[in-house]
C-alpha atoms as a PDB file:
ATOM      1  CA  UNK A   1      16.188 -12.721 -19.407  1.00  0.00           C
ATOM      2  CA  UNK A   2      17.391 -11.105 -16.682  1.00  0.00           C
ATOM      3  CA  UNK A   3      20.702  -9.017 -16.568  1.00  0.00           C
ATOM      4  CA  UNK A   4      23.291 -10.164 -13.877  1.00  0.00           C
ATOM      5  CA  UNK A   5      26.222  -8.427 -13.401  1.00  0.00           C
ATOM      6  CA  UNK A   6      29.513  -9.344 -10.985  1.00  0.00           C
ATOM      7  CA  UNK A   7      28.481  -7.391  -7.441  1.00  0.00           C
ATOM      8  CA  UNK A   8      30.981  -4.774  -6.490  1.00  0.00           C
ATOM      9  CA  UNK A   9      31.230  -3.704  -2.970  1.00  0.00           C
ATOM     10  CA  UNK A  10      29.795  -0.426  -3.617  1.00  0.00           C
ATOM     11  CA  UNK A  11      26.887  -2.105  -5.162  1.00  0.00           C
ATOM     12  CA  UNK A  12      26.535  -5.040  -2.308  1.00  0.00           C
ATOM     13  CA  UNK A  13      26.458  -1.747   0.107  1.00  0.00           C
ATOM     14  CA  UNK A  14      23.792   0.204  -2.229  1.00  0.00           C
ATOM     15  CA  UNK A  15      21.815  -3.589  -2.399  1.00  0.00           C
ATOM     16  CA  UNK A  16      22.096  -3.689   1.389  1.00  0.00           C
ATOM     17  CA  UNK A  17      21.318  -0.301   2.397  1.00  0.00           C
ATOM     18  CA  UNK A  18      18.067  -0.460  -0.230  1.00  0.00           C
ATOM     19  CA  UNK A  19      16.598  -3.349   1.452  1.00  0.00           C
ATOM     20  CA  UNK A  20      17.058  -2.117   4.819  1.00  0.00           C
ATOM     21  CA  UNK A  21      14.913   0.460   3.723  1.00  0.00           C
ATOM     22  CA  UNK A  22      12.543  -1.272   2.398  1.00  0.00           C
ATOM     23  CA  UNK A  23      12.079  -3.641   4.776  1.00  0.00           C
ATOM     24  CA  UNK A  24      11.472  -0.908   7.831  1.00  0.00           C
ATOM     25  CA  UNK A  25       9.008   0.900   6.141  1.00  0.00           C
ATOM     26  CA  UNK A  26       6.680  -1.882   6.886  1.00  0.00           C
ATOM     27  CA  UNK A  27       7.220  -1.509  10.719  1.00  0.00           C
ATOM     28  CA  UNK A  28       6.960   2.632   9.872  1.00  0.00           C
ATOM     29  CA  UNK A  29       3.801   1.887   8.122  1.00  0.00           C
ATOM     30  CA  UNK A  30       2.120  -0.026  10.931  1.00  0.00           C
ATOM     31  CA  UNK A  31       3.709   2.576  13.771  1.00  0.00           C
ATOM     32  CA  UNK A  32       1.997   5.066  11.849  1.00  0.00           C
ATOM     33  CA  UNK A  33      -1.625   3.187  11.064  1.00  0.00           C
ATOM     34  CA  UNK A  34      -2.149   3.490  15.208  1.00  0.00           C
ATOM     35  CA  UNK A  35      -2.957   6.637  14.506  1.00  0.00           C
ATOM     36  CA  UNK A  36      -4.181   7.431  11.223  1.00  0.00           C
ATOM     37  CA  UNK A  37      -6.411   5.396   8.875  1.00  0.00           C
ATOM     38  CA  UNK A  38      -4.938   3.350   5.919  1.00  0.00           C
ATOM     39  CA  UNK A  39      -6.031   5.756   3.418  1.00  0.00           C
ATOM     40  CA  UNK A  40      -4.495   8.896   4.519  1.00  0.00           C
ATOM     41  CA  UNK A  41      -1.120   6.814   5.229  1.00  0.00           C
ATOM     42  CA  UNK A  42      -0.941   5.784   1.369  1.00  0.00           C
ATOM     43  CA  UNK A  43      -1.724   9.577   1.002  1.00  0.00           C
ATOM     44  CA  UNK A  44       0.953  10.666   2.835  1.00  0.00           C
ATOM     45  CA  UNK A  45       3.550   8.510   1.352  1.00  0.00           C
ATOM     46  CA  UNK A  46       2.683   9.184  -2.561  1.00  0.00           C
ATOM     47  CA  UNK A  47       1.907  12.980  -2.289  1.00  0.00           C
ATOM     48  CA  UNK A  48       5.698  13.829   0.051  1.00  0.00           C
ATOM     49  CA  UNK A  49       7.798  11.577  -1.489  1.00  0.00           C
ATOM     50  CA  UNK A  50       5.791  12.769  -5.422  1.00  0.00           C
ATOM     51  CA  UNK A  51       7.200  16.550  -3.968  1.00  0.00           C
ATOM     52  CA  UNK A  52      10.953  15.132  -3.692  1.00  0.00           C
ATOM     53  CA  UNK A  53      11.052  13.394  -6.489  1.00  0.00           C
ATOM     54  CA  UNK A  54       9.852  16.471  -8.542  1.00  0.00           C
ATOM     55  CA  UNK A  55      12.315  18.269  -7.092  1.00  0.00           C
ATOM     56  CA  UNK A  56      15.259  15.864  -7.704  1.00  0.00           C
ATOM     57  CA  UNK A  57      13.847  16.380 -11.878  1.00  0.00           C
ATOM     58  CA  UNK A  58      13.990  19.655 -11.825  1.00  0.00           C
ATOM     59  CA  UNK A  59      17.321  19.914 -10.631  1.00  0.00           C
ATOM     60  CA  UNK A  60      18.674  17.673 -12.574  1.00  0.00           C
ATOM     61  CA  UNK A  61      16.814  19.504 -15.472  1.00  0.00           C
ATOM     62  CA  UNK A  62      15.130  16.689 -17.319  1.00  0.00           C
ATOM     63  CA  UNK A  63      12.885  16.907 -19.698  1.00  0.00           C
ATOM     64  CA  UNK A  64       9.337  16.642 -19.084  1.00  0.00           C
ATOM     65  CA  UNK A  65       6.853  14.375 -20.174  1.00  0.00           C
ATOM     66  CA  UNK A  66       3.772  16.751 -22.075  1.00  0.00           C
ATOM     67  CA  UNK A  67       1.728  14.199 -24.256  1.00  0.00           C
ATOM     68  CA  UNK A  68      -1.521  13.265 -22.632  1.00  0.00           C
ATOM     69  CA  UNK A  69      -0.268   9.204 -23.411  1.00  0.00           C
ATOM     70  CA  UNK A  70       2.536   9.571 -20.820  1.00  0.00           C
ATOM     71  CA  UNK A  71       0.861  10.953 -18.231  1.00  0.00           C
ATOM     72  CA  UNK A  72      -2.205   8.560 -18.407  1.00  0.00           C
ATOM     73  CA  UNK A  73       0.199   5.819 -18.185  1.00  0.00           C
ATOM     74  CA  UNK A  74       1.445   7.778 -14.713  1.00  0.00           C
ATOM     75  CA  UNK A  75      -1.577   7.404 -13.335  1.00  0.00           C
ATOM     76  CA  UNK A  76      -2.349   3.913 -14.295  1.00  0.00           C
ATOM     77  CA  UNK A  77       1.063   2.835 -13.159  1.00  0.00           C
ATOM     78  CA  UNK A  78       0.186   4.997 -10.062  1.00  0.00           C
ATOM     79  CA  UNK A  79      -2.784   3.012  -9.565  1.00  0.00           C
ATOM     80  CA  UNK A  80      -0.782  -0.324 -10.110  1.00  0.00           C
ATOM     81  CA  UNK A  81       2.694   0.366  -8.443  1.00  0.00           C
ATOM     82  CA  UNK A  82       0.895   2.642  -5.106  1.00  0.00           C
ATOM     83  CA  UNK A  83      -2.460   3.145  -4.780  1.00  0.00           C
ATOM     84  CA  UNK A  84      -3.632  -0.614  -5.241  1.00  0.00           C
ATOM     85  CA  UNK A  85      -0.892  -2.773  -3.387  1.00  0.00           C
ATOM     86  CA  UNK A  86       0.266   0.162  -0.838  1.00  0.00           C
ATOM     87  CA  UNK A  87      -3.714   0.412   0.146  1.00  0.00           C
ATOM     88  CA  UNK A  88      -4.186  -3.470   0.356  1.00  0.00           C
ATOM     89  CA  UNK A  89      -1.185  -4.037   2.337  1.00  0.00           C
ATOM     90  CA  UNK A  90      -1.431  -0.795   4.594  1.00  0.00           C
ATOM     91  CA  UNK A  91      -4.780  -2.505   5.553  1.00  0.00           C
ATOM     92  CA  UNK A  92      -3.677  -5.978   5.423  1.00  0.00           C
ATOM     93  CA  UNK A  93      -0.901  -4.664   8.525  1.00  0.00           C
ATOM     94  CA  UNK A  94      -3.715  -4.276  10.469  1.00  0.00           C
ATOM     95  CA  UNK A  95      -4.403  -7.942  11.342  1.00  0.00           C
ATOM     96  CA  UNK A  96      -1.114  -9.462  10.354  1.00  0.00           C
ATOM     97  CA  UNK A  97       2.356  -9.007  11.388  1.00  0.00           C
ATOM     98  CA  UNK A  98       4.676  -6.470   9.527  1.00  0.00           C
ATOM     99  CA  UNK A  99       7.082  -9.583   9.068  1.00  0.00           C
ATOM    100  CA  UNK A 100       4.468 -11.927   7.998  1.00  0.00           C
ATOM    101  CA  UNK A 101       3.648  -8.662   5.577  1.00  0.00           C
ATOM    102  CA  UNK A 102       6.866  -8.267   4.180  1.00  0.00           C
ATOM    103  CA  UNK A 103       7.002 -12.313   3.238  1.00  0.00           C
ATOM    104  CA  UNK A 104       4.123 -12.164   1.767  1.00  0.00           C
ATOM    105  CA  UNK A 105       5.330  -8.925  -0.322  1.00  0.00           C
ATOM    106  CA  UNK A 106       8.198 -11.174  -1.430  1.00  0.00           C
ATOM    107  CA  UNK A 107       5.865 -13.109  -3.660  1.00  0.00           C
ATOM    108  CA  UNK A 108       5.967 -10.354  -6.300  1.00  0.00           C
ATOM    109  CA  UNK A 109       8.709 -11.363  -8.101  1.00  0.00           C
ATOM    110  CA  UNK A 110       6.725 -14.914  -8.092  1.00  0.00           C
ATOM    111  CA  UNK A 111       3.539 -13.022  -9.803  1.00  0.00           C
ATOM    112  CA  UNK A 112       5.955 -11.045 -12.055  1.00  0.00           C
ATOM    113  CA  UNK A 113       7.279 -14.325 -13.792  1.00  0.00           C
ATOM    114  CA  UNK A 114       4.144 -15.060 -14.667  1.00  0.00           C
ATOM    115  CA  UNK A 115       2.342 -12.049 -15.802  1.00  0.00           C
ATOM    116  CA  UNK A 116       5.217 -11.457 -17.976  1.00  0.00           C
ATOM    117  CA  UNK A 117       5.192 -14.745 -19.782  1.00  0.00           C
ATOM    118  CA  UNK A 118       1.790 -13.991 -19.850  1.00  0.00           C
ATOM    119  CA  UNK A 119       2.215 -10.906 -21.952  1.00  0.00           C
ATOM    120  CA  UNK A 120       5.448 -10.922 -23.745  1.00  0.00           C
ATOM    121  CA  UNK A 121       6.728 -13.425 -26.598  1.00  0.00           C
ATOM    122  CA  UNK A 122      10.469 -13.015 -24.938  1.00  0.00           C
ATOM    123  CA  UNK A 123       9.738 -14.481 -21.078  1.00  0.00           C
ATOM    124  CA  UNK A 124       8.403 -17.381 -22.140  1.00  0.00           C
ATOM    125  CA  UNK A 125       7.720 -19.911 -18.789  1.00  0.00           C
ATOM    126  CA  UNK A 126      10.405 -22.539 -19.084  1.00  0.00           C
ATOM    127  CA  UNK A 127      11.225 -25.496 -17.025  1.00  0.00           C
ATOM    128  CA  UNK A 128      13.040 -23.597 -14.729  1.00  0.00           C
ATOM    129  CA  UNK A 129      11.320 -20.528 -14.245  1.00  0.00           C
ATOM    130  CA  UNK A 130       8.218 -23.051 -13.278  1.00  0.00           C
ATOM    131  CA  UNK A 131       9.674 -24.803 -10.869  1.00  0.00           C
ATOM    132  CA  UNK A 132      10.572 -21.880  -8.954  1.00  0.00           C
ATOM    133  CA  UNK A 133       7.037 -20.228  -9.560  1.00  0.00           C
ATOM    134  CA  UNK A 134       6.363 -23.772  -8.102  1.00  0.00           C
ATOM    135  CA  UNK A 135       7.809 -23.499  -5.248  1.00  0.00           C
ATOM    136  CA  UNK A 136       7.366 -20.090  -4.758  1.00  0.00           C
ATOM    137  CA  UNK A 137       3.658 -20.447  -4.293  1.00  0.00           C
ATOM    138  CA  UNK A 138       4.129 -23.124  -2.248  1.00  0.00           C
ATOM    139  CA  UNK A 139       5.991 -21.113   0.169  1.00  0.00           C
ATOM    140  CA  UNK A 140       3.333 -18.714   0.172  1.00  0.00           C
ATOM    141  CA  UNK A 141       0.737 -21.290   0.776  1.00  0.00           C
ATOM    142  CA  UNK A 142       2.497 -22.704   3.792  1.00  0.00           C
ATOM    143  CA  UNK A 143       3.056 -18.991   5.508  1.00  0.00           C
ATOM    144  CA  UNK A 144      -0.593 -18.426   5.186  1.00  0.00           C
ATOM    145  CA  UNK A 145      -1.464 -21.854   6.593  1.00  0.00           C
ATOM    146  CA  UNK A 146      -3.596 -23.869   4.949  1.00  0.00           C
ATOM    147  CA  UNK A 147      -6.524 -23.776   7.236  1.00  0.00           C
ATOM    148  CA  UNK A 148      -6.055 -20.230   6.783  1.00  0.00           C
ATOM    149  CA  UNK A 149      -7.202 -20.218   3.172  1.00  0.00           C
ATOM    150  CA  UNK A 150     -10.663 -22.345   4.044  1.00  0.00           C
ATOM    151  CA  UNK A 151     -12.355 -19.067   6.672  1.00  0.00           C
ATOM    152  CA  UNK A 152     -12.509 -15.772   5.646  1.00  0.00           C
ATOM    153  CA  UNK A 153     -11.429 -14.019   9.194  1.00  0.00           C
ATOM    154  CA  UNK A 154      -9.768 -10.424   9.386  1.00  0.00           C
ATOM    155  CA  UNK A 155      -6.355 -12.165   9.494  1.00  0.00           C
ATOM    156  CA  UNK A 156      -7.242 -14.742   6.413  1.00  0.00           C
ATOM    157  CA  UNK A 157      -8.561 -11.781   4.234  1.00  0.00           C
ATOM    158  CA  UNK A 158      -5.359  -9.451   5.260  1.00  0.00           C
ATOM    159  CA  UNK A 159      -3.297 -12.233   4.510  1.00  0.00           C
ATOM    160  CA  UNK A 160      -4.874 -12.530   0.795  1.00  0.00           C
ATOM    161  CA  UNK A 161      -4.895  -8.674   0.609  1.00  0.00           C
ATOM    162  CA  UNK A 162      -1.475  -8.447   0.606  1.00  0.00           C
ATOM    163  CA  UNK A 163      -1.079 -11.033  -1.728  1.00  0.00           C
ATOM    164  CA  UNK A 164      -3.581  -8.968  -4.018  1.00  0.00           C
ATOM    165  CA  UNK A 165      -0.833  -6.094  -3.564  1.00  0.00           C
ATOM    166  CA  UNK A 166       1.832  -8.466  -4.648  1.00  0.00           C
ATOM    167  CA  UNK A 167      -0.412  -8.981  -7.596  1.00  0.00           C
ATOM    168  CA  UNK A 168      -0.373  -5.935  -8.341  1.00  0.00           C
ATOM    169  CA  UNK A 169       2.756  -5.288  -8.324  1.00  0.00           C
ATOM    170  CA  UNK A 170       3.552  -7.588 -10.600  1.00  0.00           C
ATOM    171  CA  UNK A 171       1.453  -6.044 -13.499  1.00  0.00           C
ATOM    172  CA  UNK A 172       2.853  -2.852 -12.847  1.00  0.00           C
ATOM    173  CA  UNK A 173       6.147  -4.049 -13.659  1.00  0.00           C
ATOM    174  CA  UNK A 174       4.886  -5.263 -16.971  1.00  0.00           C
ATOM    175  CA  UNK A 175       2.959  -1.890 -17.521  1.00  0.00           C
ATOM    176  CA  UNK A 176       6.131   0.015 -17.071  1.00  0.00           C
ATOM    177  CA  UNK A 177       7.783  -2.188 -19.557  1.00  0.00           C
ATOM    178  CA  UNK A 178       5.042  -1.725 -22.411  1.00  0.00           C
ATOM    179  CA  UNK A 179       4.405   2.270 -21.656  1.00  0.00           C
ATOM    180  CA  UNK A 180       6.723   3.816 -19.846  1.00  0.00           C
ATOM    181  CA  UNK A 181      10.392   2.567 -21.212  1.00  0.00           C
ATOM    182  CA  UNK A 182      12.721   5.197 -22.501  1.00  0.00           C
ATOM    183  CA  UNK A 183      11.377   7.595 -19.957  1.00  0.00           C
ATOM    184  CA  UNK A 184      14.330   8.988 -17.218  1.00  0.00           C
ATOM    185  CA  UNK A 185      13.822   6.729 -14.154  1.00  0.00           C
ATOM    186  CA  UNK A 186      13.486   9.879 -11.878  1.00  0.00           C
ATOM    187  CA  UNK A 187      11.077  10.844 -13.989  1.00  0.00           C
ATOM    188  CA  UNK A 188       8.604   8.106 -14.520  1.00  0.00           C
ATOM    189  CA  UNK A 189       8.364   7.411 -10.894  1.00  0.00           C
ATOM    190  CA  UNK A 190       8.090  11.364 -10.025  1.00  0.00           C
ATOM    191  CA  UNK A 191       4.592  10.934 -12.607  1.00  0.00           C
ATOM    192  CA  UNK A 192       3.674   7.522 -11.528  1.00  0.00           C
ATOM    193  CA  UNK A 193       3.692   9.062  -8.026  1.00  0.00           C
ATOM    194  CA  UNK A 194       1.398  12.335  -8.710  1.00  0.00           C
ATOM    195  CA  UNK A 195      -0.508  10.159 -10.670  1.00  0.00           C
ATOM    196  CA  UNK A 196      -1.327   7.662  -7.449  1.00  0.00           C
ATOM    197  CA  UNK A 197      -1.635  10.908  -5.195  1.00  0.00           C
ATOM    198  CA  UNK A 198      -4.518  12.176  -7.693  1.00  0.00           C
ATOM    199  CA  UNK A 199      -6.118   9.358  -7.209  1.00  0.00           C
ATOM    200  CA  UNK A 200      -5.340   9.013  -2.905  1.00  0.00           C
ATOM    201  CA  UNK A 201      -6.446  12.663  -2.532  1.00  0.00           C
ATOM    202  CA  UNK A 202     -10.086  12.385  -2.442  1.00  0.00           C
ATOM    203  CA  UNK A 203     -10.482   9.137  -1.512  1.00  0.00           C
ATOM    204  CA  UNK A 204      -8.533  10.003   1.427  1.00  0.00           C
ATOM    205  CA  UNK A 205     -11.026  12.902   2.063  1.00  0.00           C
ATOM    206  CA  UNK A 206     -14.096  10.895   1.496  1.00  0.00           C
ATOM    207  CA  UNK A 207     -13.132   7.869   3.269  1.00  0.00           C
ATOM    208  CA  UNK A 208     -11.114   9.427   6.012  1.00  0.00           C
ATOM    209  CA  UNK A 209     -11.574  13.062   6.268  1.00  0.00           C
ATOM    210  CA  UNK A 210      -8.990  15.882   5.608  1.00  0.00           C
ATOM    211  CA  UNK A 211      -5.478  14.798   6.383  1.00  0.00           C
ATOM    212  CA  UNK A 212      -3.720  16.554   9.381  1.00  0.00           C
ATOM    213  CA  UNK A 213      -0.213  17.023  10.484  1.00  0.00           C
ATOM    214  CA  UNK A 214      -1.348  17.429  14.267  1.00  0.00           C
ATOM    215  CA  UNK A 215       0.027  13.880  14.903  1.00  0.00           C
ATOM    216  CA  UNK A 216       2.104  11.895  17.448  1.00  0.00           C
ATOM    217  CA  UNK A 217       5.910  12.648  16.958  1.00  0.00           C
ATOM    218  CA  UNK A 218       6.404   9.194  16.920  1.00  0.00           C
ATOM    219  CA  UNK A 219       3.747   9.018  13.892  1.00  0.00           C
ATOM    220  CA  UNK A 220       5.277  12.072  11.885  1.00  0.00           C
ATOM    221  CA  UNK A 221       8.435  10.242  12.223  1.00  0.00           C
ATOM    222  CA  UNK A 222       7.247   7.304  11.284  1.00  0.00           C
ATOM    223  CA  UNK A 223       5.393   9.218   8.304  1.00  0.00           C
ATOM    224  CA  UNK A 224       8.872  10.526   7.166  1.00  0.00           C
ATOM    225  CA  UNK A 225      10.688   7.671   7.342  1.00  0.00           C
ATOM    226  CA  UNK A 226       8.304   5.844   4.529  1.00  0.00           C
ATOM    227  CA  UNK A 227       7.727   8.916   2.256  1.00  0.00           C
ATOM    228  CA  UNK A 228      10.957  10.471   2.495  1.00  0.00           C
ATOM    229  CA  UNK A 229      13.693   7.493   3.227  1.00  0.00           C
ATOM    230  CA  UNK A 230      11.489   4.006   2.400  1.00  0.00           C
ATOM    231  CA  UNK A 231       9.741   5.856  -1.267  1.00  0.00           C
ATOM    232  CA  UNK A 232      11.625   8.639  -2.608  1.00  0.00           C
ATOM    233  CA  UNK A 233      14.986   8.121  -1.546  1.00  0.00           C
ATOM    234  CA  UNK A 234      14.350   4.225  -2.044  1.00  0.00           C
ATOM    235  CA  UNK A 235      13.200   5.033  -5.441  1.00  0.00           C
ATOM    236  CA  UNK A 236      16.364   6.928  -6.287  1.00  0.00           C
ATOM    237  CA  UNK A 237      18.563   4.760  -4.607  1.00  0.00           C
ATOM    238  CA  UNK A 238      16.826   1.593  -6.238  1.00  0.00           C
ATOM    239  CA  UNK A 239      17.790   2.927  -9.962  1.00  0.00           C
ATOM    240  CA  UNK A 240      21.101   3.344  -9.209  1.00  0.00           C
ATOM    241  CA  UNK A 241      21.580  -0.055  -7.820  1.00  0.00           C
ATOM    242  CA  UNK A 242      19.741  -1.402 -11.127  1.00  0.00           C
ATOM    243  CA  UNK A 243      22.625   0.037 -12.911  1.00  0.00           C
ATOM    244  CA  UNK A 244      25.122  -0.883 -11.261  1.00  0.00           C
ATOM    245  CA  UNK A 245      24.201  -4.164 -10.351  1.00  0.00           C
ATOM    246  CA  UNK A 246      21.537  -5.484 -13.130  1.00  0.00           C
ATOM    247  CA  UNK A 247      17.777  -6.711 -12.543  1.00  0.00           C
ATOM    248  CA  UNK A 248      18.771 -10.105 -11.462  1.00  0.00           C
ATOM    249  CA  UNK A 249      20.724  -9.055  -8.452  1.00  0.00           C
ATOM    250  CA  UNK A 250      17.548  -6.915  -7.722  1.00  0.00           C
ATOM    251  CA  UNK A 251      16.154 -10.410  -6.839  1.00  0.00           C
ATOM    252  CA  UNK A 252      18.836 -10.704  -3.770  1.00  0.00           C
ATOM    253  CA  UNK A 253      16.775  -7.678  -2.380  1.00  0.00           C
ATOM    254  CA  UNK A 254      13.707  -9.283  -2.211  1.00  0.00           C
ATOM    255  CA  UNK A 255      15.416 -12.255  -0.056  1.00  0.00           C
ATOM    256  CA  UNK A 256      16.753  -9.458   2.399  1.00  0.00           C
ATOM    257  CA  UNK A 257      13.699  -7.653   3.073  1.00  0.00           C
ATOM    258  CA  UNK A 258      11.672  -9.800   5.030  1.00  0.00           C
ATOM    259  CA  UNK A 259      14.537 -10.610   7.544  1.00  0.00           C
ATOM    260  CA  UNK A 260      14.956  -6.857   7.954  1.00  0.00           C
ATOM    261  CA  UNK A 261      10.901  -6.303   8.768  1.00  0.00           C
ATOM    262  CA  UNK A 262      10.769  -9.854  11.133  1.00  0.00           C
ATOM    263  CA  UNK A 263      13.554  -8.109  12.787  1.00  0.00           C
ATOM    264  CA  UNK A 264      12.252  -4.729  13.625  1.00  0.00           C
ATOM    265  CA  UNK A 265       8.820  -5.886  13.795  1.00  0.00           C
ATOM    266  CA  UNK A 266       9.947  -8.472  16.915  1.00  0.00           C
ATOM    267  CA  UNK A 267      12.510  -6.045  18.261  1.00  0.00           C
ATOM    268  CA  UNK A 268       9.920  -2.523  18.715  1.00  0.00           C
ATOM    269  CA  UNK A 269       6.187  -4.512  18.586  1.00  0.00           C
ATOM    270  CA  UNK A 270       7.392  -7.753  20.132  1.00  0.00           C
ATOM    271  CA  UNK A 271       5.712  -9.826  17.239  1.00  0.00           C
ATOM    272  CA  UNK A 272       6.186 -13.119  16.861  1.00  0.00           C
ATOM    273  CA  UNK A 273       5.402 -15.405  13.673  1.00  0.00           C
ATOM    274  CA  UNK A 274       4.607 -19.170  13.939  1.00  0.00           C
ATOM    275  CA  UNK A 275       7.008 -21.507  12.737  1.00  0.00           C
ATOM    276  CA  UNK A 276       5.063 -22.299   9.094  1.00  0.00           C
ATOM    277  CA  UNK A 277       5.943 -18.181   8.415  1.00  0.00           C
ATOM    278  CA  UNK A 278       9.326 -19.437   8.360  1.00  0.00           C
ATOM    279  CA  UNK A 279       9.266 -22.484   6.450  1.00  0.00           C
ATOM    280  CA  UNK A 280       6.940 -20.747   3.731  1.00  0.00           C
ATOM    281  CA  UNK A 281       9.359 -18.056   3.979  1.00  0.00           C
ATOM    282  CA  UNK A 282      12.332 -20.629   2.716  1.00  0.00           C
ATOM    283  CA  UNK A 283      10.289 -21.952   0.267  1.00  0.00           C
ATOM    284  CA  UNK A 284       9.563 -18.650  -1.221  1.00  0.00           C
ATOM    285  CA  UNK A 285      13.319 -17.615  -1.543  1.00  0.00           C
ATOM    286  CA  UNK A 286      14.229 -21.631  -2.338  1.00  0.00           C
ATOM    287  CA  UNK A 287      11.993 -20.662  -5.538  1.00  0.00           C
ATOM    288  CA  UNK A 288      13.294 -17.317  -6.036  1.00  0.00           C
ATOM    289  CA  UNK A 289      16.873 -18.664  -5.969  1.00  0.00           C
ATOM    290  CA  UNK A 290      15.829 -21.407  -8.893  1.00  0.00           C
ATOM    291  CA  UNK A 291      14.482 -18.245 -11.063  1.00  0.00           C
ATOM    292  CA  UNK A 292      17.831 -16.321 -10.629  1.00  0.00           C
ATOM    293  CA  UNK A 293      19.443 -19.580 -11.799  1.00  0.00           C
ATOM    294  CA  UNK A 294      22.729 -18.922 -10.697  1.00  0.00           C
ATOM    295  CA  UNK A 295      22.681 -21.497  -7.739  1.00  0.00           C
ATOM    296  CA  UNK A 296      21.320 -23.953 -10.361  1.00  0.00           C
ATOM    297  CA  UNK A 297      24.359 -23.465 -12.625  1.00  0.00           C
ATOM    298  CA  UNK A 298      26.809 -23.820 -10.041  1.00  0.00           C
ATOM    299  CA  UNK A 299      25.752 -27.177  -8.841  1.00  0.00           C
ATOM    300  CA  UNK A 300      25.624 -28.233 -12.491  1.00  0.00           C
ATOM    301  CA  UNK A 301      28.837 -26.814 -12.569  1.00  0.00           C
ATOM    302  CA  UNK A 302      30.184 -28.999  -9.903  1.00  0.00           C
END
């Protein structure tokens, strides 16, 4: 079950301030693709924001992980937390809107429901959890477009990429909860991200060449911005707002992201999404709201 706590200001700020983050670095990303290929983006965001969080361990002087078990799990998680859904959906921003990106992102927490009743005894998939799985995919569906799913276009397979990346995402969060609990958070997601930038490294150099820094100023900010503000600081920033404010209030930030990205991505690229975006879009968080249960137990309670 998930743990929901009463929201404090601090933590509505912290909640706020998180998915602002999150949801620009999906117009960072795509300001920064113009320039460099998919690959060596995911490169750059793993292997800076891997170097910050590193540092934030060792100042903090935590212990660090030395059996061989832990840090295969890093690189696993790596490979299902970055390298897999930050490649698909890096790609996927090439044909498809950052908004339209960031909606489909929101269907994680959809995936995670079920890959966890899929592996543990405790979430089992109850009435209420499917109907917003239910609904969640039917959000998802509709911001696609059903013609959509029937051609397999740039767009159509960007659109599914993503998805894929959502996917991903999901199993990562079960992965962490079989290998990598009891671990510091700062920690785990300093390995997890050397782990993905082992793996981005040379396929960076064999699919794209040697990474440079001789970029566009208006890339290297953009570059920054996700590696720096939208992973490491995020990361940070995303543990403490788990503390203070419990996984299932985590859920609000997944409802506040894609607003954020349609926002930026209309206001700097002038995109525009067609109306079904939108209605999957309330779907999708009309599903997510039935999994937090809260709104459910009000009206119940009225």
């Amino acid at each position: 079950m998930t743990d929901q706590k009463t929201l404090s200001g601090r933590a509505w700020a912290e909640l706020l301030l998180l998915s602002a983050l999150w949801g620009g670095s999906f117009l960072s990303i795509r300001i920064a693709l113009d320039e460099i290929g998919f690959v060596t983006a995911v490169l750059h965001r793993v292997f800076w924001a891997a170097i910050v969080l590193w540092l934030v361990v060792l100042a903090m002087r935590l212990p660090l992980p030395r059996t061989p078990r832990i840090w295969a799990a890093f690189v696993v998680m790596g490979l299902l937390n970055n390298v897999i859904p930050f490649s698909l959906m890096a790609w996927g921003q090439l044909y498809i809107e950052t908004g339209l990106t960031s909606i489909l992102n929101a269907a994680t927490a959809i995936f995670g429901v079920v890959v966890a009743a899929t592996v543990f005894r405790d979430e089992r998939l109850t009435w209420q959890r499917g109907l917003g799985v239910g609904l969640g995919f039917l959000g998802v569906a509709i911001a696609i477009g059903l013609d959509n799913l029937t051609r397999f276009d740039p767009r159509s397979l960007a659109q599914l990429a993503v998805l894929g990346g959502a996917l991903s995402y999901a199993v990562a969060g079960s992965w962490a909860r079989a290998t990598l609990s009891g671990l510091p958070p700062q920690v785990a997601a300093a390995g997890m991200l050397t782990g993905s930038s082992l793996i981005m490294m040379p396929a960076a150099l064999w699919l794209e060449g040697v990474p440079g820094l001789a970029l566009q100023p208006g890339t290297l900010i953009a570059i920054a911005y996700y590696a720096f503000a939208a992973t490491a600081f995020a990361y940070l920033l995303y543990y403490r707002v788990l503390a203070m404010a419990g996984s299932g209030n985590l859920m609000l930030c997944t409802l506040l992201i894609p607003p954020v990205a349609i926002g930026l991505g209309a206001l700097v690229r002038g995109e525009a999404l067609l109306p079904q975006a939108y209605l999957g879009f309330g779907l999708l968080a009309l599903g997510l709201l039935v999994l937090d249960g809260r709104l459910a137990r009000r009206l119940f309670a009225n």
